[in-house]
Protein backbone atom coordinates (compact mmCIF):
# COMPACT_ATOMS: atom_id res chain seq x y z
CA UNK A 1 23.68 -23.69 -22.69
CA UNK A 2 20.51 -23.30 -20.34
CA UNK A 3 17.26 -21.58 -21.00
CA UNK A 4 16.45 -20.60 -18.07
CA UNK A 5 14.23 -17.29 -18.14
CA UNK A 6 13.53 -15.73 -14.79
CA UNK A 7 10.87 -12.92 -13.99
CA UNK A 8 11.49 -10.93 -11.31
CA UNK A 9 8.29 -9.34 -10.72
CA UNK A 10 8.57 -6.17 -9.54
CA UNK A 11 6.94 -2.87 -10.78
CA UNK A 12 5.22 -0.26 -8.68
CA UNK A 13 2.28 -1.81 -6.96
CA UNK A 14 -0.81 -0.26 -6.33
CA UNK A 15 0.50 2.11 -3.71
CA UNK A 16 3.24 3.49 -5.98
CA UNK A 17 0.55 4.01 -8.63
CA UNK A 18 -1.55 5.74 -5.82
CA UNK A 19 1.22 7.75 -4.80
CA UNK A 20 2.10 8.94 -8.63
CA UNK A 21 -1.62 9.95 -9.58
CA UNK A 22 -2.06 11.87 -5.65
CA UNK A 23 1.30 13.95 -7.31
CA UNK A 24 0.37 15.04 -10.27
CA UNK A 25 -3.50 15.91 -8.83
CA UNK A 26 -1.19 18.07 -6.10
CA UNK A 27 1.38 19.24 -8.80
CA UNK A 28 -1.41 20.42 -11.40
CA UNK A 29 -3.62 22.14 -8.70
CA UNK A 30 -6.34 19.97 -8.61
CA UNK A 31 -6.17 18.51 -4.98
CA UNK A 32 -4.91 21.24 -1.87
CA UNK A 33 -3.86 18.22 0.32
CA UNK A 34 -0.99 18.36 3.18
CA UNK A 35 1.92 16.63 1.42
CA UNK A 36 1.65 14.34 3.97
CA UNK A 37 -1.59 13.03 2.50
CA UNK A 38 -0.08 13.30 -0.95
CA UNK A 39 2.70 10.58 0.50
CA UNK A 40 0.68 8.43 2.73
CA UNK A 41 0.21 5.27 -0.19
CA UNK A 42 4.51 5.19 0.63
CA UNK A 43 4.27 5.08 4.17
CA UNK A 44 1.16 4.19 5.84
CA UNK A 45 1.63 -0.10 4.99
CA UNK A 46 4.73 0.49 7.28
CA UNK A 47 2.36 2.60 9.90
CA UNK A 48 -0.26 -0.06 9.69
CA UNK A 49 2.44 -2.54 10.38
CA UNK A 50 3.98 -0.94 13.39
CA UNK A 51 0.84 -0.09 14.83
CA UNK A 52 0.25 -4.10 14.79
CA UNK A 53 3.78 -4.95 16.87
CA UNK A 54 2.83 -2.01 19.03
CA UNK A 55 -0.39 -4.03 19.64
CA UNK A 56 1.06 -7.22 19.64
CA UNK A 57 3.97 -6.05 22.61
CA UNK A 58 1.31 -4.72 24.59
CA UNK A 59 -0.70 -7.62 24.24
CA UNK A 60 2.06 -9.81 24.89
CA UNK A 61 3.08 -7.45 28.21
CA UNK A 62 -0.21 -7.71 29.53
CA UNK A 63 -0.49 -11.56 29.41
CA UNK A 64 2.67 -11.38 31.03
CA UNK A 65 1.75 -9.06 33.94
CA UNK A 66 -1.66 -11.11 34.56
């Protein structure tokens, strides 16, 4: 019989812990933000990360062209 014990890691990272306390500030009343703002720790990494392809194509385009 092995003991292997594995640890998966996991749990909800700072921007899921951002994204929980922003809620319940916006659920209770005590922030007014656009629920965009409320749910910008869940999507702006992926934002940030296709504004850096964008950057990186036209970078890449531009090389090409010159």
């Amino acid at each position: 019989m092995s003991d292997s014990s594995t640890y998966s890691g996991g749990g909800i990272g700072f921007g899921g812990a951002l994204f929980l306390v922003f809620l319940v500030l916006k659920l209770t009343g005590y922030i007014t933000w656009s629920w965009w703002w409320v749910t910008s720790p869940l999507w702006m990494p992926f934002a940030f990360i296709l504004v850096l392809v964008v950057i990186v194509v036209i970078v890449l385009v531009i090389k090409e062209i010159i």
